[in-house]
Protein backbone atom coordinates (compact mmCIF):
# COMPACT_ATOMS: atom_id res chain seq x y z
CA UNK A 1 -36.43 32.44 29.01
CA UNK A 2 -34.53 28.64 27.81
CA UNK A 3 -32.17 27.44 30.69
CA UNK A 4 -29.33 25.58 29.37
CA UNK A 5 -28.45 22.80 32.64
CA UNK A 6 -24.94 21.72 32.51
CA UNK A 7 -24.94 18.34 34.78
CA UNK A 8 -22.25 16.09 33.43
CA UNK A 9 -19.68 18.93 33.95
CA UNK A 10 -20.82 19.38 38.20
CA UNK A 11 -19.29 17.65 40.81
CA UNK A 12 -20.67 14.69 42.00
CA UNK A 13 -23.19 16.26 44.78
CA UNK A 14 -24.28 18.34 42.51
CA UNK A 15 -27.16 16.55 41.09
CA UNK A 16 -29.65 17.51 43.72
CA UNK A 17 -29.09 21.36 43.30
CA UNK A 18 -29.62 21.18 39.91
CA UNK A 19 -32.54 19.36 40.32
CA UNK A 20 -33.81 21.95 42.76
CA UNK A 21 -32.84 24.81 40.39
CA UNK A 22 -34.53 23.38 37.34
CA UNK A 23 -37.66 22.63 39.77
CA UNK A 24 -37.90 26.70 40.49
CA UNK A 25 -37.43 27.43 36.47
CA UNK A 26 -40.32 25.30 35.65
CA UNK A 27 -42.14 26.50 38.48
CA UNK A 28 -41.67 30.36 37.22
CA UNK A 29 -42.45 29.73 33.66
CA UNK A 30 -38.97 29.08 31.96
CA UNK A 31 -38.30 26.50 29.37
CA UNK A 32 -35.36 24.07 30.70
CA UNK A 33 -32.87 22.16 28.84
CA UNK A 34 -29.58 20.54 29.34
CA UNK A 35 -25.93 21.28 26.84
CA UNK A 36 -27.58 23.36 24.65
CA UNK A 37 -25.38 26.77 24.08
CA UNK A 38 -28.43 28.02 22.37
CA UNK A 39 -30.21 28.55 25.81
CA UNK A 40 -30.30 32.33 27.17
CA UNK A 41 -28.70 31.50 30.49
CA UNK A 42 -25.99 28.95 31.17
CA UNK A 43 -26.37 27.11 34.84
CA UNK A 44 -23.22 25.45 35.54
CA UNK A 45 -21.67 24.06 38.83
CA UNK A 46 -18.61 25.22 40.11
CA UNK A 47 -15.77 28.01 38.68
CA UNK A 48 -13.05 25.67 39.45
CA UNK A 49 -11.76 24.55 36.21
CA UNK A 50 -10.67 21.29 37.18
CA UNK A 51 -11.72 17.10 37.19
CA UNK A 52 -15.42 17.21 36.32
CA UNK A 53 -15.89 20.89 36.26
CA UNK A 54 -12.61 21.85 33.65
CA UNK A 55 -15.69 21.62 30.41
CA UNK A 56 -17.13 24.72 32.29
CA UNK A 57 -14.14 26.51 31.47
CA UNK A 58 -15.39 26.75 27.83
CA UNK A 59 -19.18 27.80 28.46
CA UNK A 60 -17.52 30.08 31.04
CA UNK A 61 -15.23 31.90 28.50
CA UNK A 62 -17.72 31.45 25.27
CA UNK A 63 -20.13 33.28 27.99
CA UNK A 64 -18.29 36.21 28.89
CA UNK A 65 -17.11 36.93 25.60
CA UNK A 66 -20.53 37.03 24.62
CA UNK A 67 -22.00 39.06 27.34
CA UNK A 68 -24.34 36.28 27.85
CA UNK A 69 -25.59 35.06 31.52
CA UNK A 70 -24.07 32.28 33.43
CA UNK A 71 -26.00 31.21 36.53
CA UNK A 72 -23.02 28.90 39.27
CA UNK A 73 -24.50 26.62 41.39
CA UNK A 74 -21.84 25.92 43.99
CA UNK A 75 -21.20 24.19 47.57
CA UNK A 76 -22.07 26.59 50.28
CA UNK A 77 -19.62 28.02 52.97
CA UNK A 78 -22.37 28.40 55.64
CA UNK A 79 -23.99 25.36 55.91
CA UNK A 80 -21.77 22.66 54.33
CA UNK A 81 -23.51 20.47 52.70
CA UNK A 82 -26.92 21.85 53.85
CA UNK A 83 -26.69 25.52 52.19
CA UNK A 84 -25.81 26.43 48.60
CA UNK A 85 -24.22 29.18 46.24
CA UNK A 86 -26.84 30.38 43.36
CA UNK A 87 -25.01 33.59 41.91
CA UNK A 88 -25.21 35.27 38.64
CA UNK A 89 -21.71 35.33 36.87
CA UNK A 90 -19.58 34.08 40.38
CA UNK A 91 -19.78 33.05 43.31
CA UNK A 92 -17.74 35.87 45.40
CA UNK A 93 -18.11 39.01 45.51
CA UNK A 94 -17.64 39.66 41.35
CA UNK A 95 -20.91 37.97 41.27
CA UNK A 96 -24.39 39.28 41.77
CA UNK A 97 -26.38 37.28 44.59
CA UNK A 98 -29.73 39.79 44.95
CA UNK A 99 -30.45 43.31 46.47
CA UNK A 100 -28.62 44.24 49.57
CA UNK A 101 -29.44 46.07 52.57
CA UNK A 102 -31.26 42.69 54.00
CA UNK A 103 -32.87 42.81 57.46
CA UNK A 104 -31.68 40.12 59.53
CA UNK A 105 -34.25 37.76 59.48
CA UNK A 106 -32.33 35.24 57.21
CA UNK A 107 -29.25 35.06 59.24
CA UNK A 108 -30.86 34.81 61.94
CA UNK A 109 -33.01 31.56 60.54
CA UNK A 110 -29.59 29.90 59.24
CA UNK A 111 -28.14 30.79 62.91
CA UNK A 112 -25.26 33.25 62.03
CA UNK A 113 -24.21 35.60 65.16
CA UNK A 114 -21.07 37.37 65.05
CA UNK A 115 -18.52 37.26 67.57
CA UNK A 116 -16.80 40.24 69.24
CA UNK A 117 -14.08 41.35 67.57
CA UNK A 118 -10.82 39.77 69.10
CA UNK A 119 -7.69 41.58 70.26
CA UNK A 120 -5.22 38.96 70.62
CA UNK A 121 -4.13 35.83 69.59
CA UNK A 122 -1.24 33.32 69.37
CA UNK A 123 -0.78 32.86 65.69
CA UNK A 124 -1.12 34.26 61.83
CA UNK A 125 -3.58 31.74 59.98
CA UNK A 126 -2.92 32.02 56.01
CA UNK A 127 -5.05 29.75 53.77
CA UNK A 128 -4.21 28.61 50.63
CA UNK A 129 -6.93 27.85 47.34
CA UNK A 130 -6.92 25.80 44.26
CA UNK A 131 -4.69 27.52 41.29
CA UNK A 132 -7.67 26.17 38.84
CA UNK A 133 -10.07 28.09 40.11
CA UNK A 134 -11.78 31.42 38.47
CA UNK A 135 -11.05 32.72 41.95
CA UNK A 136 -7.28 32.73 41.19
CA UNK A 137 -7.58 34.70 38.06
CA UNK A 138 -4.49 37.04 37.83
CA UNK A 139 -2.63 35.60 40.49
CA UNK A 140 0.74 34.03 40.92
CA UNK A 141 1.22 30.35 41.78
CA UNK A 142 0.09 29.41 45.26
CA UNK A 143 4.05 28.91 46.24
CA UNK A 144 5.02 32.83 45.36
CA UNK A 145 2.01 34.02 46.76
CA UNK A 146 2.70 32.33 49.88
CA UNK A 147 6.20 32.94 49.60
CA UNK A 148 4.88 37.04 49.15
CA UNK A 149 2.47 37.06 51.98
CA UNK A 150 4.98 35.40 54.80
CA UNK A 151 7.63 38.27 54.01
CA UNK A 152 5.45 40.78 53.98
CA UNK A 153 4.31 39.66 57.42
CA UNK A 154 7.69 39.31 58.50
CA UNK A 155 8.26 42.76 57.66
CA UNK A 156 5.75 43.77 61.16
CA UNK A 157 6.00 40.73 63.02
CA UNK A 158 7.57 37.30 64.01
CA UNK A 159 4.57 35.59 65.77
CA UNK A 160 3.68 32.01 64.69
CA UNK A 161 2.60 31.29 60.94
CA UNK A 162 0.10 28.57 60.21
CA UNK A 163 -0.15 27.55 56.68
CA UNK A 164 -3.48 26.02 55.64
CA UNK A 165 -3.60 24.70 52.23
CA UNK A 166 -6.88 23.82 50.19
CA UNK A 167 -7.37 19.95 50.76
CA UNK A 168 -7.09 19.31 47.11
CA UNK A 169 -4.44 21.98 46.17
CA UNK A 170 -1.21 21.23 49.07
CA UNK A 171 1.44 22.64 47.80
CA UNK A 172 3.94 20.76 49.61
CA UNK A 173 7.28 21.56 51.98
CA UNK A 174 6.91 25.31 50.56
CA UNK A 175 7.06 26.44 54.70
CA UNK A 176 9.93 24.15 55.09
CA UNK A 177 11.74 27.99 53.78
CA UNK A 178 10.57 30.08 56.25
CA UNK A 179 11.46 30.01 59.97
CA UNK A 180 8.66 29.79 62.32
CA UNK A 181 5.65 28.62 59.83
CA UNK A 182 3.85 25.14 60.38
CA UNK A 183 1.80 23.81 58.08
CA UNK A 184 -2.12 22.84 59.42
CA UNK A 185 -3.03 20.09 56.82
CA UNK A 186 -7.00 20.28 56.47
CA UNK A 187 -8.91 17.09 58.34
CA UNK A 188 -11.82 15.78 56.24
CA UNK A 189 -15.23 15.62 58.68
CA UNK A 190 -16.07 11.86 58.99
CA UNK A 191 -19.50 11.41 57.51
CA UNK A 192 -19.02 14.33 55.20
CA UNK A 193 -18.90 14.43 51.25
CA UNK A 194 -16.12 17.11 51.62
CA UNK A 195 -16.48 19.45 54.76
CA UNK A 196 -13.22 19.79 56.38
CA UNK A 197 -12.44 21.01 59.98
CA UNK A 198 -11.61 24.89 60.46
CA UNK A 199 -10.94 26.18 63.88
CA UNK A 200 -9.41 29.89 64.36
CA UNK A 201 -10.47 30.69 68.06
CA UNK A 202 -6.50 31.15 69.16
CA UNK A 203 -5.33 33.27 65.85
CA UNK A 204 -5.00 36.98 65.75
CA UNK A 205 -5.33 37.12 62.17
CA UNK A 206 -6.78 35.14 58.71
CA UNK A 207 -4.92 35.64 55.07
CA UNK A 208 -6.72 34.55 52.04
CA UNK A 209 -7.70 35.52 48.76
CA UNK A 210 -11.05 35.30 48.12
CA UNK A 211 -12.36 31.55 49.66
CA UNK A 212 -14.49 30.92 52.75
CA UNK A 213 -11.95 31.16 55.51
CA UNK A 214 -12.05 35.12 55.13
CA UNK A 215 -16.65 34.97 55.84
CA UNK A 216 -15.91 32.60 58.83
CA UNK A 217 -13.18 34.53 60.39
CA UNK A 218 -14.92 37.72 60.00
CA UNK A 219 -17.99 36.22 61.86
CA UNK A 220 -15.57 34.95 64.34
CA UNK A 221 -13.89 37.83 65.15
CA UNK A 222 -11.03 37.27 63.70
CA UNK A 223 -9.77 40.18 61.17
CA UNK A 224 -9.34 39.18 58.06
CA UNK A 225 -7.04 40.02 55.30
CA UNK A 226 -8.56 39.08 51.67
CA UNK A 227 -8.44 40.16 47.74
CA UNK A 228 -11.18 42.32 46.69
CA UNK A 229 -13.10 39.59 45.19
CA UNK A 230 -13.97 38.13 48.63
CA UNK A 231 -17.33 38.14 50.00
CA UNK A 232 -15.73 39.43 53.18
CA UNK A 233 -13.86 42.54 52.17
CA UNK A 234 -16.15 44.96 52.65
CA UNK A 235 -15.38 44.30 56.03
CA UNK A 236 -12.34 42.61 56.23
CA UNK A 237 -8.77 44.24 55.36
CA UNK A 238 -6.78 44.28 52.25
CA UNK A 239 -3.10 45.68 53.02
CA UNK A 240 -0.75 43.29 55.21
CA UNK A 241 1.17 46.44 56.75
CA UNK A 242 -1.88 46.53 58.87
CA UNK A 243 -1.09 42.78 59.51
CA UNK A 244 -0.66 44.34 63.62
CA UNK A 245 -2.98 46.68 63.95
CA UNK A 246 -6.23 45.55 61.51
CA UNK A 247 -9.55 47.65 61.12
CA UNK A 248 -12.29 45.62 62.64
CA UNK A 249 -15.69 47.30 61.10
CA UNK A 250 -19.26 46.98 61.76
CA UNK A 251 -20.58 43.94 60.45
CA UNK A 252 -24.53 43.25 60.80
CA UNK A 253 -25.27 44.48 57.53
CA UNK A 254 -22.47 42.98 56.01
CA UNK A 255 -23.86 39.56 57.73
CA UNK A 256 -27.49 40.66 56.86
CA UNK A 257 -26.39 40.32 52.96
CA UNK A 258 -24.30 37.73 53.27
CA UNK A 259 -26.98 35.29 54.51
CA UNK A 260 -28.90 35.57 51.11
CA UNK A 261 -25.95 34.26 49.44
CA UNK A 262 -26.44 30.32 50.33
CA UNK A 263 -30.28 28.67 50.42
CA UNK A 264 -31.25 25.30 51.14
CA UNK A 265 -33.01 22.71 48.46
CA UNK A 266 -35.93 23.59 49.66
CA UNK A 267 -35.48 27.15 48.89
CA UNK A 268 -33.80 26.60 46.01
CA UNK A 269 -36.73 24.23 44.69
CA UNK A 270 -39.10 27.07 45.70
CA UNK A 271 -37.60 29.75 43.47
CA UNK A 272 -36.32 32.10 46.84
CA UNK A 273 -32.72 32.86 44.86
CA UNK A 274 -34.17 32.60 41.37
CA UNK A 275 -36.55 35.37 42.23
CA UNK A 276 -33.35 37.49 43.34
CA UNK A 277 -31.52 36.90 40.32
CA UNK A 278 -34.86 38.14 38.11
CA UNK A 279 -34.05 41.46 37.45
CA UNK A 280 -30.66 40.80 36.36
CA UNK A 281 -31.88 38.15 33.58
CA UNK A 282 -34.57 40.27 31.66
């Protein structure tokens, strides 16, 4: 099969996962190019249509008219920096990562272990995302939706709102409305490219759509209420009337699959999520 690479639309750490990808094409066989929409499969970086990435948009759209495969390379929610997204048409839960039902050797080798449910906490954590993104297809702006989610909350309880937004999406003085709801502005990790600090131990509960917060509050403990495009909600919660009293599944299998949705360079370079996405492509 012809790859088509897409580098001068990815961000600007994205040059050594496409180099790893293209390294595990070769390695299998495939012929490799780069902006050629004559290619069977598109590999692009990122769904978020926006700065470098907003060209995607385009292959994206010409792509799913089509019916033809897109391959996302994206930053990884696991290992920052360290682990990355390689999904067939996504990277959430609309995408296709590989089979499921893993054993738990992987997350055990990237060091996932989840947390005992919790049963209290002091506040309501709701995290915002970037409007640009594919993940925010068919949603209001960021400001209704938040607007939305605190009154529904309201409607079962008056414990302490935190409002995260995404660090390059703020949304500003929209809490400045409600009565009880601080904003937590993100903290950028010194010595990262762009890993910010996330800390829930002390909240009862975690609202977002479909972005990381809802994997890493899940493996916290911490219920989570998401869309149904998240990769947590098959074991997270989706209705905030539960907002007091959320369903807190099993989640080992859930983890099991979720830690063959990231892979390092190395694994990337060695063809370990190419071979997943194999059966899909042909």
């Amino acid at each position: 099969m012809k790859f088509s690479l897409w580098r001068q639309y990815g961000a600007l750490n994205s040059g050594p996962v496409f180099d790893a990808f293209s390294n595990s094409l070769v390695g299998a066989g495939h012929d490799v190019c780069n902006n050629d929409s004559g290619s069977d499969v598109d590999v692009i970086w990122s769904v978020l249509w926006h700065g470098r990435m907003a060209q995607n948009k385009d292959i994206w759209d010409n792509n799913q008219r089509n019916k033809k495969p897109t391959i996302v390379l994206e930053v990884g929610g696991i290992k920052r920096g360290t682990t990355w997204k390689v999904a067939l048409n996504g990277i959430n839960r609309d995408a296709y990562f590989g089979p499921s039902n893993n054993n738990s050797s992987r997350a055990e080798q990237l060091g996932l272990k989840l947390q005992p449910w919790r049963t209290e906490g002091k506040y309501i954590l709701i995290c915002g995302q970037h409007e640009k993104s594919l993940q925010w297809r068919g949603m209001p702006n960021m400001t209704a939706w938040l607007g939305n989610t605190i009154n529904t909350i309201r409607e079962h309880t008056d414990m302490p709102i935190y409002w995260r937004p995404h660090p390059r999406y703020p949304v500003q003085y929209v809490e400045k409305d409600f009565k009880n709801v601080i904003r937590q502005t993100p903290v950028k990790i010194e010595s990262t490219y762009d890993d910010y600090d996330f800390d829930v131990r002390n909240a009862w509960a975690t609202v977002c759509w479909s972005s990381n917060p809802g994997p890493h509050s899940v493996i916290a403990g911490i219920p989570a209420f998401v869309g149904n495009s998240s990769l947590a909600y098959d074991v997270a919660n989706s209705n905030l009337h539960d907002i007091m009293n959320p369903n807190m599944p099993e989640r080992q299998q859930w983890l099991n699959d979720y830690a063959h949705t990231e892979y390092t360079l190395d694994e990337i370079s060695a063809g370990k999520p190419l071979k997943h996405l194999t059966s899909k492509l042909n």
